[in-house]
N, C-alpha and C. Protein backbone atom coordinates (compact mmCIF):
# COMPACT_ATOMS: atom_id res chain seq x y z
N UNK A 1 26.68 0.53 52.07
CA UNK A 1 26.04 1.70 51.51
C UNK A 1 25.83 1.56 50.01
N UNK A 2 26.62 0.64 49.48
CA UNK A 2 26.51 1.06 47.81
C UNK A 2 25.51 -0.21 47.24
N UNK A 3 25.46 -0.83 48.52
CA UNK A 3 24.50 -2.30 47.80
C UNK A 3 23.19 -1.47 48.17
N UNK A 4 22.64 -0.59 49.17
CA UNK A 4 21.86 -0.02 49.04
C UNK A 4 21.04 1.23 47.62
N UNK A 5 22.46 1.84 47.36
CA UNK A 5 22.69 2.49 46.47
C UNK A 5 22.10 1.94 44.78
N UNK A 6 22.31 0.68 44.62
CA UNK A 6 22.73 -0.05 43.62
C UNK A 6 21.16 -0.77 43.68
N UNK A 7 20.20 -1.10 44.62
CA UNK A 7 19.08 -1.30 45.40
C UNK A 7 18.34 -0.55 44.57
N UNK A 8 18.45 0.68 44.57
CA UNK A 8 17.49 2.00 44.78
C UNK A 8 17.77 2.19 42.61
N UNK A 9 19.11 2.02 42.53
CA UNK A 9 19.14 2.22 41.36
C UNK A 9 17.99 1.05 40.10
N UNK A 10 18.43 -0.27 40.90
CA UNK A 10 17.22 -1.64 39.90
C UNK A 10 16.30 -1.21 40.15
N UNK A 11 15.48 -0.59 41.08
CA UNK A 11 14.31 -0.30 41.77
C UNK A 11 13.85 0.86 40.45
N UNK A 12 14.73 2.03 40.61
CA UNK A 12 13.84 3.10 39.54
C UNK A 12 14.29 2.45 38.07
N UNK A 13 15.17 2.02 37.75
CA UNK A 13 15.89 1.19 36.08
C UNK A 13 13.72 0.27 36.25
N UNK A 14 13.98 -0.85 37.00
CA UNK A 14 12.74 -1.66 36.70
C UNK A 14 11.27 -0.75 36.93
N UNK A 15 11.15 0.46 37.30
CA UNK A 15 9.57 1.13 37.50
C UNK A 15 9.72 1.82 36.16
N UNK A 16 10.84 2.01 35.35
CA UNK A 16 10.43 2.67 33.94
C UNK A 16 9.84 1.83 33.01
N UNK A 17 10.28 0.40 33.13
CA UNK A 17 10.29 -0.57 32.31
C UNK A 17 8.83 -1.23 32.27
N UNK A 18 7.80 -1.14 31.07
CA UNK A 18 6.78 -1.72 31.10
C UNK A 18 6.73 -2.67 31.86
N UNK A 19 5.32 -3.43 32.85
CA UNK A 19 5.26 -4.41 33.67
C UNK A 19 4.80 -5.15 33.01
N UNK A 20 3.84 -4.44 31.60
CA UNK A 20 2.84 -5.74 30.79
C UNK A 20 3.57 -6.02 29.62
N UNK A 21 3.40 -6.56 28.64
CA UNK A 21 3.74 -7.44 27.25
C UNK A 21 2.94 -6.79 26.38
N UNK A 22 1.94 -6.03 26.68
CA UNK A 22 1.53 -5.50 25.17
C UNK A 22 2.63 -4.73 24.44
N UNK A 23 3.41 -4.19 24.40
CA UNK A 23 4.34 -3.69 23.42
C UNK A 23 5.06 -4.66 22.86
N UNK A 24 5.44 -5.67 23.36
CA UNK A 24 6.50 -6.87 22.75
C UNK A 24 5.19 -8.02 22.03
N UNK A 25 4.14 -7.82 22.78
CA UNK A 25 2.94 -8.36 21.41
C UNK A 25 2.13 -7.36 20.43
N UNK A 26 2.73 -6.43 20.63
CA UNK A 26 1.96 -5.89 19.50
C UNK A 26 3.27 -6.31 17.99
N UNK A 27 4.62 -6.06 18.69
CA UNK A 27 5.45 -6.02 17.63
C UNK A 27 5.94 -7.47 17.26
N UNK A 28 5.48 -8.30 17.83
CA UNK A 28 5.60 -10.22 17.03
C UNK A 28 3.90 -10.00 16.33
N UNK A 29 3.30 -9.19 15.88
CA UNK A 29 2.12 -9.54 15.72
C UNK A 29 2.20 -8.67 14.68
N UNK A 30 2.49 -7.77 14.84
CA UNK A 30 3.26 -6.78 13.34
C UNK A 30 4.13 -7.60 12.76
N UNK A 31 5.13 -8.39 13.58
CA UNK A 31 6.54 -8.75 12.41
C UNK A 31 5.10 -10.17 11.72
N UNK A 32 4.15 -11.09 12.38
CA UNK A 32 3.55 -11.71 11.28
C UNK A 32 2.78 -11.44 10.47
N UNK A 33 2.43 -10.06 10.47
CA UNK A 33 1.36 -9.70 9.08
C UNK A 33 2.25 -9.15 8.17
N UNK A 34 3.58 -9.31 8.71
CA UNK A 34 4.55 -8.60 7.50
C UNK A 34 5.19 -10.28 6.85
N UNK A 35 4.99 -11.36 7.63
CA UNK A 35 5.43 -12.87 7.21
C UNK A 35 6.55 -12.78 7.78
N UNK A 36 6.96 -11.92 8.65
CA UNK A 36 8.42 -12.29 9.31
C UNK A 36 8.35 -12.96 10.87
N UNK A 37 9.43 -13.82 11.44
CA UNK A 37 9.02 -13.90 12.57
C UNK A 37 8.16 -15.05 12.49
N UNK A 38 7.24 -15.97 11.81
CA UNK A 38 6.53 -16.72 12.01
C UNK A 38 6.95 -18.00 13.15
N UNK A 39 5.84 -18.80 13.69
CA UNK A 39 5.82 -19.21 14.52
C UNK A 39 6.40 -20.41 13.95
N UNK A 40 6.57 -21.68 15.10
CA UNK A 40 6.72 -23.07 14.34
C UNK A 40 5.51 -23.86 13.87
N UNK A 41 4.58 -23.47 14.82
CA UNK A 41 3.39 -24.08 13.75
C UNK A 41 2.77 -23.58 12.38
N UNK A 42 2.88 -22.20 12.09
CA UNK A 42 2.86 -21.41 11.05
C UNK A 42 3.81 -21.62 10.05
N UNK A 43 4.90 -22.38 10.14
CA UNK A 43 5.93 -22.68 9.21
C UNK A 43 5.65 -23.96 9.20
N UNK A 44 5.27 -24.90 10.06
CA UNK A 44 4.77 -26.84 9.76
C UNK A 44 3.54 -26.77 8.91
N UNK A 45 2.12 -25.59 8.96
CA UNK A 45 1.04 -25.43 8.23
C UNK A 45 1.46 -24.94 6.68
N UNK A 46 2.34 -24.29 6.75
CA UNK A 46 2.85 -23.40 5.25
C UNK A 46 3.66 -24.64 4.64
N UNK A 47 4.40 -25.49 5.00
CA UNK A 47 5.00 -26.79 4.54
C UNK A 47 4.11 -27.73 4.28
N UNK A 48 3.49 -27.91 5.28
CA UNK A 48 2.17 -29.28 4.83
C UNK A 48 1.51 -28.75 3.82
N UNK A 49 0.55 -27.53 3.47
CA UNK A 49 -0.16 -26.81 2.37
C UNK A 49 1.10 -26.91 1.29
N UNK A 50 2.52 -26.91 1.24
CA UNK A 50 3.21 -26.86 0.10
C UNK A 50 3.31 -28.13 -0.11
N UNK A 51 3.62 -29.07 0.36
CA UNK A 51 3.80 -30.62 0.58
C UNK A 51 2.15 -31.27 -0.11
N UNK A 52 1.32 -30.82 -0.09
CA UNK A 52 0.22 -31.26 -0.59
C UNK A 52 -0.29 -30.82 -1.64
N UNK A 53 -0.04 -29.41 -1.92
CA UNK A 53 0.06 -28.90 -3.39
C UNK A 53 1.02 -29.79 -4.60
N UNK A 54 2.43 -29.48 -3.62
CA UNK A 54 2.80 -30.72 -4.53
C UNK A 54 2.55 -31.64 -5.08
N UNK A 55 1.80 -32.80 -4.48
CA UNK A 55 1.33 -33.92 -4.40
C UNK A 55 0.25 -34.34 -5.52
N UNK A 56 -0.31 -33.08 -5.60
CA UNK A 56 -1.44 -32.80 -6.45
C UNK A 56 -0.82 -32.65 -8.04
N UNK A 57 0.59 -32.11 -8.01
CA UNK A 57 0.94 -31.69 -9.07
C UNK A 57 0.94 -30.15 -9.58
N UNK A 58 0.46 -29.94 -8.56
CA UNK A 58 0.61 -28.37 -8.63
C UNK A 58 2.20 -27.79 -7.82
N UNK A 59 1.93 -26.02 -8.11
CA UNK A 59 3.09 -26.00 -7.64
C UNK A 59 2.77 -24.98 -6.15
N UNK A 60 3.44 -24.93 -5.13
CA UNK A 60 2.89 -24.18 -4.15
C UNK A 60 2.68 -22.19 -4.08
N UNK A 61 2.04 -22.22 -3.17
CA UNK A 61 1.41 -20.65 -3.52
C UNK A 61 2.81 -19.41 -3.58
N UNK A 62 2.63 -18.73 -4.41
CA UNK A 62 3.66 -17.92 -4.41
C UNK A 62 4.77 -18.05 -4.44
N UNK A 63 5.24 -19.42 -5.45
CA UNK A 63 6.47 -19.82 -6.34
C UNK A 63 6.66 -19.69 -7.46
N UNK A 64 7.58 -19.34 -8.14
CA UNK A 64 8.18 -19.10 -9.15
C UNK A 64 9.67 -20.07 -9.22
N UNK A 65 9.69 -20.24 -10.57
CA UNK A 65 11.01 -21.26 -11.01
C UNK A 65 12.08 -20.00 -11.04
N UNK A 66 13.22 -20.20 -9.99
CA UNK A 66 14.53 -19.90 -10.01
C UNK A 66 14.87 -18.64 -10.65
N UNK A 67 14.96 -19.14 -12.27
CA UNK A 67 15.07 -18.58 -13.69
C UNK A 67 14.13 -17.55 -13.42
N UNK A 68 12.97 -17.57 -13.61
CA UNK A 68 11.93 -16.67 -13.72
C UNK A 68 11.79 -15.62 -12.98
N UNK A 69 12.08 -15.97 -11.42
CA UNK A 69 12.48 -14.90 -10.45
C UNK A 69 13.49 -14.09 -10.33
N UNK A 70 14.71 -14.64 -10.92
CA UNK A 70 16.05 -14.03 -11.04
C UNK A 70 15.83 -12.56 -12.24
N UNK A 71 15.28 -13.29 -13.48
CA UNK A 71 15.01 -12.58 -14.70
C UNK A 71 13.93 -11.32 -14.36
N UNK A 72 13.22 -11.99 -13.24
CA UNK A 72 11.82 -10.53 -12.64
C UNK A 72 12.33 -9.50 -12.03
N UNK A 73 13.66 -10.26 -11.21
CA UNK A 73 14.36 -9.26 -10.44
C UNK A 73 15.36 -8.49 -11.04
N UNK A 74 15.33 -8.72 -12.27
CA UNK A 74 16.99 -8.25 -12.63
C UNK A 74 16.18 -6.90 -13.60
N UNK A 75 14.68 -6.64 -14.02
CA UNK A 75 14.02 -5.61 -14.80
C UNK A 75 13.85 -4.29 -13.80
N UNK A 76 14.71 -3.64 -14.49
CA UNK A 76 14.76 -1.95 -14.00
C UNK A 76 13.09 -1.58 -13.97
N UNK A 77 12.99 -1.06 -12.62
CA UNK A 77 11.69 -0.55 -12.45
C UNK A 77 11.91 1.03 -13.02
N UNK A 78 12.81 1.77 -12.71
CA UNK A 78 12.82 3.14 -12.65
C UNK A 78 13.95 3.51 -13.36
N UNK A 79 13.82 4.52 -13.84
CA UNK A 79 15.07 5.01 -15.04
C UNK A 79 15.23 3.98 -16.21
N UNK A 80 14.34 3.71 -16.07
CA UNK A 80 14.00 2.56 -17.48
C UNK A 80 14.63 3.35 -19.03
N UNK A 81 14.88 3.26 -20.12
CA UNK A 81 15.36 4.04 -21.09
C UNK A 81 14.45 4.99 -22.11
N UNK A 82 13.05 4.19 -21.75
CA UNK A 82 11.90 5.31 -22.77
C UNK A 82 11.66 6.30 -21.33
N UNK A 83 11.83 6.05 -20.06
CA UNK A 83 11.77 6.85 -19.22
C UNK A 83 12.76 8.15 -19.22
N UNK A 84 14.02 7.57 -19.55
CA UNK A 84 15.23 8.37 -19.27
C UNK A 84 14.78 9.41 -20.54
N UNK A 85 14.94 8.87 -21.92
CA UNK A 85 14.14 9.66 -23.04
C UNK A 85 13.01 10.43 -22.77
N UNK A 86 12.05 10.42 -22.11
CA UNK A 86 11.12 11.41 -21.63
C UNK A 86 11.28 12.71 -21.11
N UNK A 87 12.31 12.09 -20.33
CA UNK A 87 12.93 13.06 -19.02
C UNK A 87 13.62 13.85 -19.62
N UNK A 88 14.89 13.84 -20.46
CA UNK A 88 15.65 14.36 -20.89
C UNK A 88 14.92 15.26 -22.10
N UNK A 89 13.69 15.14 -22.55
CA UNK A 89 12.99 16.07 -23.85
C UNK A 89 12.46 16.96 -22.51
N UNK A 90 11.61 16.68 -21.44
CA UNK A 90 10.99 17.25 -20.49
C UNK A 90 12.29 18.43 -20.50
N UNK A 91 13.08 17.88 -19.61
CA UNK A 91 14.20 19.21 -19.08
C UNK A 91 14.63 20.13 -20.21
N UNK A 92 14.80 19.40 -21.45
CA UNK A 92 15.42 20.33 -22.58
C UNK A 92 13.90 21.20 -22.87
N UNK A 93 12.85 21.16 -22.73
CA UNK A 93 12.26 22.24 -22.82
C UNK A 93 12.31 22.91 -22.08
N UNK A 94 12.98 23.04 -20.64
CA UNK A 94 12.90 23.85 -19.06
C UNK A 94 11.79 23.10 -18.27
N UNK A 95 11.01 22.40 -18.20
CA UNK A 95 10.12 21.70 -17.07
C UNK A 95 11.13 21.29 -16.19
N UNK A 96 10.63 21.03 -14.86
CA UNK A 96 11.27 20.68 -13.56
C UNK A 96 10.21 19.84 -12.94
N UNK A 97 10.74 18.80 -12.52
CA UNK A 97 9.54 17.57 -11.98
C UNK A 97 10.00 17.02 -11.23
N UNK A 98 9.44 16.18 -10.33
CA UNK A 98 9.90 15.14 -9.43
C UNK A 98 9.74 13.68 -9.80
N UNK A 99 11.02 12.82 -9.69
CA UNK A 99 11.22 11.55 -9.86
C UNK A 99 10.73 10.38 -8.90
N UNK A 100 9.82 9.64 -9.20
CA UNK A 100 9.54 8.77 -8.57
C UNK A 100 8.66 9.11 -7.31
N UNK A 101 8.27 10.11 -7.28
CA UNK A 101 7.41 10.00 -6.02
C UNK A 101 6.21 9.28 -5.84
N UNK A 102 5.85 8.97 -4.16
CA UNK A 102 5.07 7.88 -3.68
C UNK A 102 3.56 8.75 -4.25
N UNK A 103 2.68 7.91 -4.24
CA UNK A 103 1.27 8.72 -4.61
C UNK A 103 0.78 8.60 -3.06
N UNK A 104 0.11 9.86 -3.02
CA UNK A 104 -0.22 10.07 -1.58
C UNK A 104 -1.62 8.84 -1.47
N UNK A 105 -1.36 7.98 -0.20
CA UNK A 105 -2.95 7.48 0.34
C UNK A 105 -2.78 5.79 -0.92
N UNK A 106 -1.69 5.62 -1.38
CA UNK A 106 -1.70 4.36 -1.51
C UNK A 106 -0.15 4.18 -1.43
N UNK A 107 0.04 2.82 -0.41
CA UNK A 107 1.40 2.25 -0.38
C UNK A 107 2.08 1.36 -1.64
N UNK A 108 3.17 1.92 -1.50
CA UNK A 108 4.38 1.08 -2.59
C UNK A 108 3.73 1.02 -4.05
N UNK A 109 3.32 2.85 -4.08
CA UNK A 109 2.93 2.96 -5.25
C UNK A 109 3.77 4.41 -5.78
N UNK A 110 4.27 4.64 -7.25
CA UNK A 110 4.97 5.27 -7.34
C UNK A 110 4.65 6.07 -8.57
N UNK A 111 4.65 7.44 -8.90
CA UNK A 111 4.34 8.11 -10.29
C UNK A 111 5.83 7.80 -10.90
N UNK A 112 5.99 7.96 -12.17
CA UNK A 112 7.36 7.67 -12.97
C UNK A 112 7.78 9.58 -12.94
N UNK A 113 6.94 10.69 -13.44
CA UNK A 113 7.52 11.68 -13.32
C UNK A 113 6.18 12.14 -12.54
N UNK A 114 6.44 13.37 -11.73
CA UNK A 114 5.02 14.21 -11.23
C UNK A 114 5.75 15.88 -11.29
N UNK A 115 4.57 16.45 -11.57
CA UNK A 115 4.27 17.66 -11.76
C UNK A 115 3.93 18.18 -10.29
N UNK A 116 4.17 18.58 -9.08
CA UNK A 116 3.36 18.67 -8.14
C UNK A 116 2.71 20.07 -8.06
N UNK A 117 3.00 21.31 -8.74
CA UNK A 117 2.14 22.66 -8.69
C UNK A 117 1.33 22.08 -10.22
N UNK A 118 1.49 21.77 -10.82
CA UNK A 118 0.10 21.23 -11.66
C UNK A 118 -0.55 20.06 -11.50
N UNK A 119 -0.02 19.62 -10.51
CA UNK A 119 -0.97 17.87 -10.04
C UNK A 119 -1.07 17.27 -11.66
N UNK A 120 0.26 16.79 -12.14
CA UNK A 120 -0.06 15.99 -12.96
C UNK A 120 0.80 14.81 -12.63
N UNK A 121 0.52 14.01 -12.92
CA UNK A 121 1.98 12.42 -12.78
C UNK A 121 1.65 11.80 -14.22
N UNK A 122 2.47 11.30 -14.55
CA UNK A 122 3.25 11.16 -16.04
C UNK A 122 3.83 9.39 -15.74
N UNK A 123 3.07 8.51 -16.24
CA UNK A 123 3.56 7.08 -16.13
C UNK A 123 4.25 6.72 -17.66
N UNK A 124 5.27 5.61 -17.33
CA UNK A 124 5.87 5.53 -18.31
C UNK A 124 5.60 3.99 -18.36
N UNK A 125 4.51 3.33 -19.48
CA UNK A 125 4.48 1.85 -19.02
C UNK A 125 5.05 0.98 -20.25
N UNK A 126 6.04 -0.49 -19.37
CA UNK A 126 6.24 -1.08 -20.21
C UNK A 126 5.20 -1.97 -20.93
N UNK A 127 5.42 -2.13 -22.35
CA UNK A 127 4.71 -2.99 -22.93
C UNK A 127 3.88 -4.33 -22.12
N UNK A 128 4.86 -5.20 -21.91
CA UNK A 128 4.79 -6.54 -21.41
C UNK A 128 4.36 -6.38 -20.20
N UNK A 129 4.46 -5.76 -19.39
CA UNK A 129 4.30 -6.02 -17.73
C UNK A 129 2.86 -5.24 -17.41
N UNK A 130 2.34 -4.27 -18.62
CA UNK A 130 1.13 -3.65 -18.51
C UNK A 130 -0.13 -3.82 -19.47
N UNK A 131 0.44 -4.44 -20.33
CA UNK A 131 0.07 -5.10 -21.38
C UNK A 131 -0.77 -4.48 -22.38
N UNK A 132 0.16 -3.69 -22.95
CA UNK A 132 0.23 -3.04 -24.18
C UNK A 132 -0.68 -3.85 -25.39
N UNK A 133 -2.10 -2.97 -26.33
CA UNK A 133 -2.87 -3.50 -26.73
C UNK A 133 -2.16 -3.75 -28.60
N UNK A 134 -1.38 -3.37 -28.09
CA UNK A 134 -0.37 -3.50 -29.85
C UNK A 134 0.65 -4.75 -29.28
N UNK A 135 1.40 -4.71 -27.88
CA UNK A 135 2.58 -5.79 -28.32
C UNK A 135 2.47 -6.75 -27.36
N UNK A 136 1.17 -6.77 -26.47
CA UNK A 136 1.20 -7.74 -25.42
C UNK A 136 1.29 -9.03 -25.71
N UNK A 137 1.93 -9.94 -24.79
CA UNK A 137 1.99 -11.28 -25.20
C UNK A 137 1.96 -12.36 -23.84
N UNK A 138 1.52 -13.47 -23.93
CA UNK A 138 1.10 -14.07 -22.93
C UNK A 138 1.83 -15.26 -23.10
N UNK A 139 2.45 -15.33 -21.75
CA UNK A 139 3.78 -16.71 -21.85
C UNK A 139 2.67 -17.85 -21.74
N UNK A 140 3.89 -18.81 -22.60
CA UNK A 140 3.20 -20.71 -22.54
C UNK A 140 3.50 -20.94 -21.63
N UNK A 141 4.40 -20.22 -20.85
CA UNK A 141 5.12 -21.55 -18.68
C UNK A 141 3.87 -20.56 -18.24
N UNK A 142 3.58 -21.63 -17.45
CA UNK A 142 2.73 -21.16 -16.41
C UNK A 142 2.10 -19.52 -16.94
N UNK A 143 1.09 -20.52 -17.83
CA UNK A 143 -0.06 -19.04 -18.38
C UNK A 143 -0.99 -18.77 -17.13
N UNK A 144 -1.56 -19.33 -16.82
CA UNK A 144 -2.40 -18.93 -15.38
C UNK A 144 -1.93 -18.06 -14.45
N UNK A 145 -0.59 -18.71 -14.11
CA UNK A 145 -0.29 -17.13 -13.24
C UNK A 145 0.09 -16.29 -13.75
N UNK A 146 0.75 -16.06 -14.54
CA UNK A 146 0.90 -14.71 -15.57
C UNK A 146 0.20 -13.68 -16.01
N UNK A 147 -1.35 -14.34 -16.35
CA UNK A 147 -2.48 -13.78 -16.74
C UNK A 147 -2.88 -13.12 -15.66
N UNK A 148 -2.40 -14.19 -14.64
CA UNK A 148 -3.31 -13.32 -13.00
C UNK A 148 -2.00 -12.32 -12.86
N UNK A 149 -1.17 -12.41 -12.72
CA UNK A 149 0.19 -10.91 -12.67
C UNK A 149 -0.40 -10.09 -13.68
N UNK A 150 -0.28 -10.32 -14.82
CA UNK A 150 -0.04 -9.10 -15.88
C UNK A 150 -1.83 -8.71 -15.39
N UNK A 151 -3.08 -9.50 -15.40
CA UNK A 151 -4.24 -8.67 -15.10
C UNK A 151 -3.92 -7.66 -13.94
N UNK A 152 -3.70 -8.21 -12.80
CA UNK A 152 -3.20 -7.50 -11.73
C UNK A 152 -2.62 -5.92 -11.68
N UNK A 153 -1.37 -6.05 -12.54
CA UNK A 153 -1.05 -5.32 -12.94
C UNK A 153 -1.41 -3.79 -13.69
N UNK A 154 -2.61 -4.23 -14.83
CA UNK A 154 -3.13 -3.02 -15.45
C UNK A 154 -4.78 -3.16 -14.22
N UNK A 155 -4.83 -4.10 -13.45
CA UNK A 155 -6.47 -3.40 -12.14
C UNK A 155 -5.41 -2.26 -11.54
N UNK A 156 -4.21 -2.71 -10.92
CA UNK A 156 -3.85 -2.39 -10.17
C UNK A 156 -3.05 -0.26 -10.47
N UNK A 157 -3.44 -0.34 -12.33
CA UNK A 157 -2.91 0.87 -13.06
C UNK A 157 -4.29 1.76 -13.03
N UNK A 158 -5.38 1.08 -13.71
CA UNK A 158 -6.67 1.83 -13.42
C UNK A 158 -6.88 2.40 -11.89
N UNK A 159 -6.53 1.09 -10.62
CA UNK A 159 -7.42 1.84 -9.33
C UNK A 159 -6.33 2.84 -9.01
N UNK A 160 -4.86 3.16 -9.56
CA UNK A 160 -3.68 4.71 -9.35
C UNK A 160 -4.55 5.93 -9.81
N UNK A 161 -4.85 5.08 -11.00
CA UNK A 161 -5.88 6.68 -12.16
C UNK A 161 -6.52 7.46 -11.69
N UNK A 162 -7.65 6.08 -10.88
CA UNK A 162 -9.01 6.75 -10.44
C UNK A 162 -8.38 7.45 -9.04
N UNK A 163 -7.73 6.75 -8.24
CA UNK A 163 -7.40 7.62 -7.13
C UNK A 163 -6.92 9.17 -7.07
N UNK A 164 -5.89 9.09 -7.79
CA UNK A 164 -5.06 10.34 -8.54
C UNK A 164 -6.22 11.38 -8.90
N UNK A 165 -7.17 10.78 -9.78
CA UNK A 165 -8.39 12.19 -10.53
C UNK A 165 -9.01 12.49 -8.89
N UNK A 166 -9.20 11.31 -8.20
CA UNK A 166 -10.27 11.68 -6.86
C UNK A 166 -9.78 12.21 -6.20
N UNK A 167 -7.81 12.81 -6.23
CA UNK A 167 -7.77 13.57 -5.57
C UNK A 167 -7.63 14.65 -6.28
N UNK A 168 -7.62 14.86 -7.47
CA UNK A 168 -7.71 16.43 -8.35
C UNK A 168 -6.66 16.34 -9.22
N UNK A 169 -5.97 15.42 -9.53
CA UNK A 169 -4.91 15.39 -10.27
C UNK A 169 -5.05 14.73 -11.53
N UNK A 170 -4.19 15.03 -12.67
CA UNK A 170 -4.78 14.75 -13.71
C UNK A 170 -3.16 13.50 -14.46
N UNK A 171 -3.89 12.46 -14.89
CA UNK A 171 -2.59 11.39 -15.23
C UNK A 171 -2.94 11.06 -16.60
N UNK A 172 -1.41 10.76 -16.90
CA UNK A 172 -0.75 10.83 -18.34
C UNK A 172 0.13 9.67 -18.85
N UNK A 173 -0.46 8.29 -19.19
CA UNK A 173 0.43 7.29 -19.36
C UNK A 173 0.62 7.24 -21.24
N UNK A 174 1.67 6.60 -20.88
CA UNK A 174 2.50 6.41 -22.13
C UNK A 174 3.26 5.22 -22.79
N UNK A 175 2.82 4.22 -23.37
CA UNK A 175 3.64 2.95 -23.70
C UNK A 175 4.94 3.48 -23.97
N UNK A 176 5.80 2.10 -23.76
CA UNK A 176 7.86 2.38 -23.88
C UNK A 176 7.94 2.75 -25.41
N UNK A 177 6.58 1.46 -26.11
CA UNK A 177 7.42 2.28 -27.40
C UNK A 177 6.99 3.30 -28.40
N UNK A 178 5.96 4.37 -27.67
CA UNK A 178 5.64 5.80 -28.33
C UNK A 178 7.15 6.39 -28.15
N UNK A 179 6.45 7.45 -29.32
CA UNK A 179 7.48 8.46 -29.29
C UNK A 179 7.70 9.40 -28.50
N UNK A 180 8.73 9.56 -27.71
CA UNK A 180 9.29 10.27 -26.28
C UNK A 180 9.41 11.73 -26.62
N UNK A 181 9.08 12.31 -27.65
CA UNK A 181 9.77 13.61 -28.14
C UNK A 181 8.00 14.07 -28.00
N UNK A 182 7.42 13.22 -29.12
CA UNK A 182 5.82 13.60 -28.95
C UNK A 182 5.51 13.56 -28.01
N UNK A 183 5.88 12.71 -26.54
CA UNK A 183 5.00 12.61 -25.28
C UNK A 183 5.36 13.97 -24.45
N UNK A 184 6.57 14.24 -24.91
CA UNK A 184 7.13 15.72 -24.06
C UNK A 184 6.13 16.56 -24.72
N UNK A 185 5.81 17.00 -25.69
CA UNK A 185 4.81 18.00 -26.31
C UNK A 185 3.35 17.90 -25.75
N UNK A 186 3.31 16.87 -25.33
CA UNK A 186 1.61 16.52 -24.63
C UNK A 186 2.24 16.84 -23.12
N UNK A 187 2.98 16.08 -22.71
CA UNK A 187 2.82 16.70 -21.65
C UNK A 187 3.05 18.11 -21.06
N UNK A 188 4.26 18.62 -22.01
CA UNK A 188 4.25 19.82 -21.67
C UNK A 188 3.42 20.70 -21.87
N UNK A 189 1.88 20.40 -22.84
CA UNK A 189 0.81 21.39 -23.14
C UNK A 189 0.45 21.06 -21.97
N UNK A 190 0.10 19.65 -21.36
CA UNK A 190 -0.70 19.65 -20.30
C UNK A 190 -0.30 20.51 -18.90
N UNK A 191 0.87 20.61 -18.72
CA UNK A 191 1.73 21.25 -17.88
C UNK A 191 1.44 22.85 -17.84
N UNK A 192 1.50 23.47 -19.38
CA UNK A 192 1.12 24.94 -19.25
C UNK A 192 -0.02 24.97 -18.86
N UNK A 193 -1.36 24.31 -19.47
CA UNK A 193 -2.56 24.49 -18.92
C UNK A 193 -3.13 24.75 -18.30
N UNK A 194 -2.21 23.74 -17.36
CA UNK A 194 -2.79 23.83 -15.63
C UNK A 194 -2.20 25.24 -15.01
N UNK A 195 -1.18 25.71 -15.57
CA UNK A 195 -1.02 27.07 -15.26
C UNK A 195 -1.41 27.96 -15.10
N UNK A 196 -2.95 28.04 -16.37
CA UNK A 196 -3.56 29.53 -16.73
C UNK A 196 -4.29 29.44 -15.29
């Protein structure tokens, strides 16, 4: 009776269980547009293309020396110190804002402060990484890719702007090394404004 039992039980366990593979290929097909998961021929093609870059004397796509990566990773994105200074003139006048929020309709993109009943966002940019027209400076290692990062970088500040105005919102950037006391006074006019 219970091998019958036990029968009836694999029977309904296996009719819940998809019969096809599209769900387990959709998600190896997601984990490779994310670069995870790659196949073995996708990792022998990504070696031979590095193996031949080499060869050339170049260096392969999307490397960085050790040093350079460690030092990229170790720069505070958020709560940076002309940031923290902003913030702290903001609150001592009474403003209330939100930290870091995502901008709606673009990924792994972030305002430094936002206003959300006045649709304003408030960027706080560093010199070097946005390239500040008073202190920018362009490394001797590997100037080519740098130029292509740091350009990247301020396309990638303009197409936030334009998005932000196209959705009705109005943005407010600020180099690290203005004065944080003056940027609270601009922004906070801009802040009442949007009030009336």
């Amino acid at each position: 009776m219970s091998s019958i039992d036990d029968a009836v039980k694999r029977a309904i366990v296996s009719s819940r269980q998809p019969r096809d593979h599209d769900s387990r290929l959709r998600r190896v097909a997601a984990r490779r547009h994310a670069g995870q998961g790659l196949g073995y021929l996708d990792r022998v093609a990504r070696e031979r293309e590095g193996a031949e870059r080499r060869s050339r004397g170049l260096a392969p796509f999307g490397t960085v020396p050790a040093t350079t990566s460690a030092r990229m990773s170790a720069q505070k994105r958020t709560n940076t110190t002309p940031e923290m200074l902003l913030r702290k003139q903001l609150h001592a006048k009474g403003l209330r804002y939100r930290v870091n929020m995502p901008i709606p309709g673009l990924p792994r993109r972030r305002a430094d402060i936002t206003f959300t009943r006045a649709k304003l966002a408030v960027f706080v940019d560093g010199c070097f990484w946005h390239r500040c027209p008073t202190h920018a400076t362009d490394p001797a290692t590997r100037g080519e890719w740098w130029r292509q990062k740091l350009d990247g970088n301020v396309a990638r500040d303009r197409e936030t702007d334009e998005h932000l105005r196209r959705l009705g919102w109005s943005v407010l950037r600020f180099w690290e090394h203005e004065d944080m006391e003056q940027a609270a006074r601009v922004v906070a006019a801009a802040v009442s404004r949007s009030d009336r």
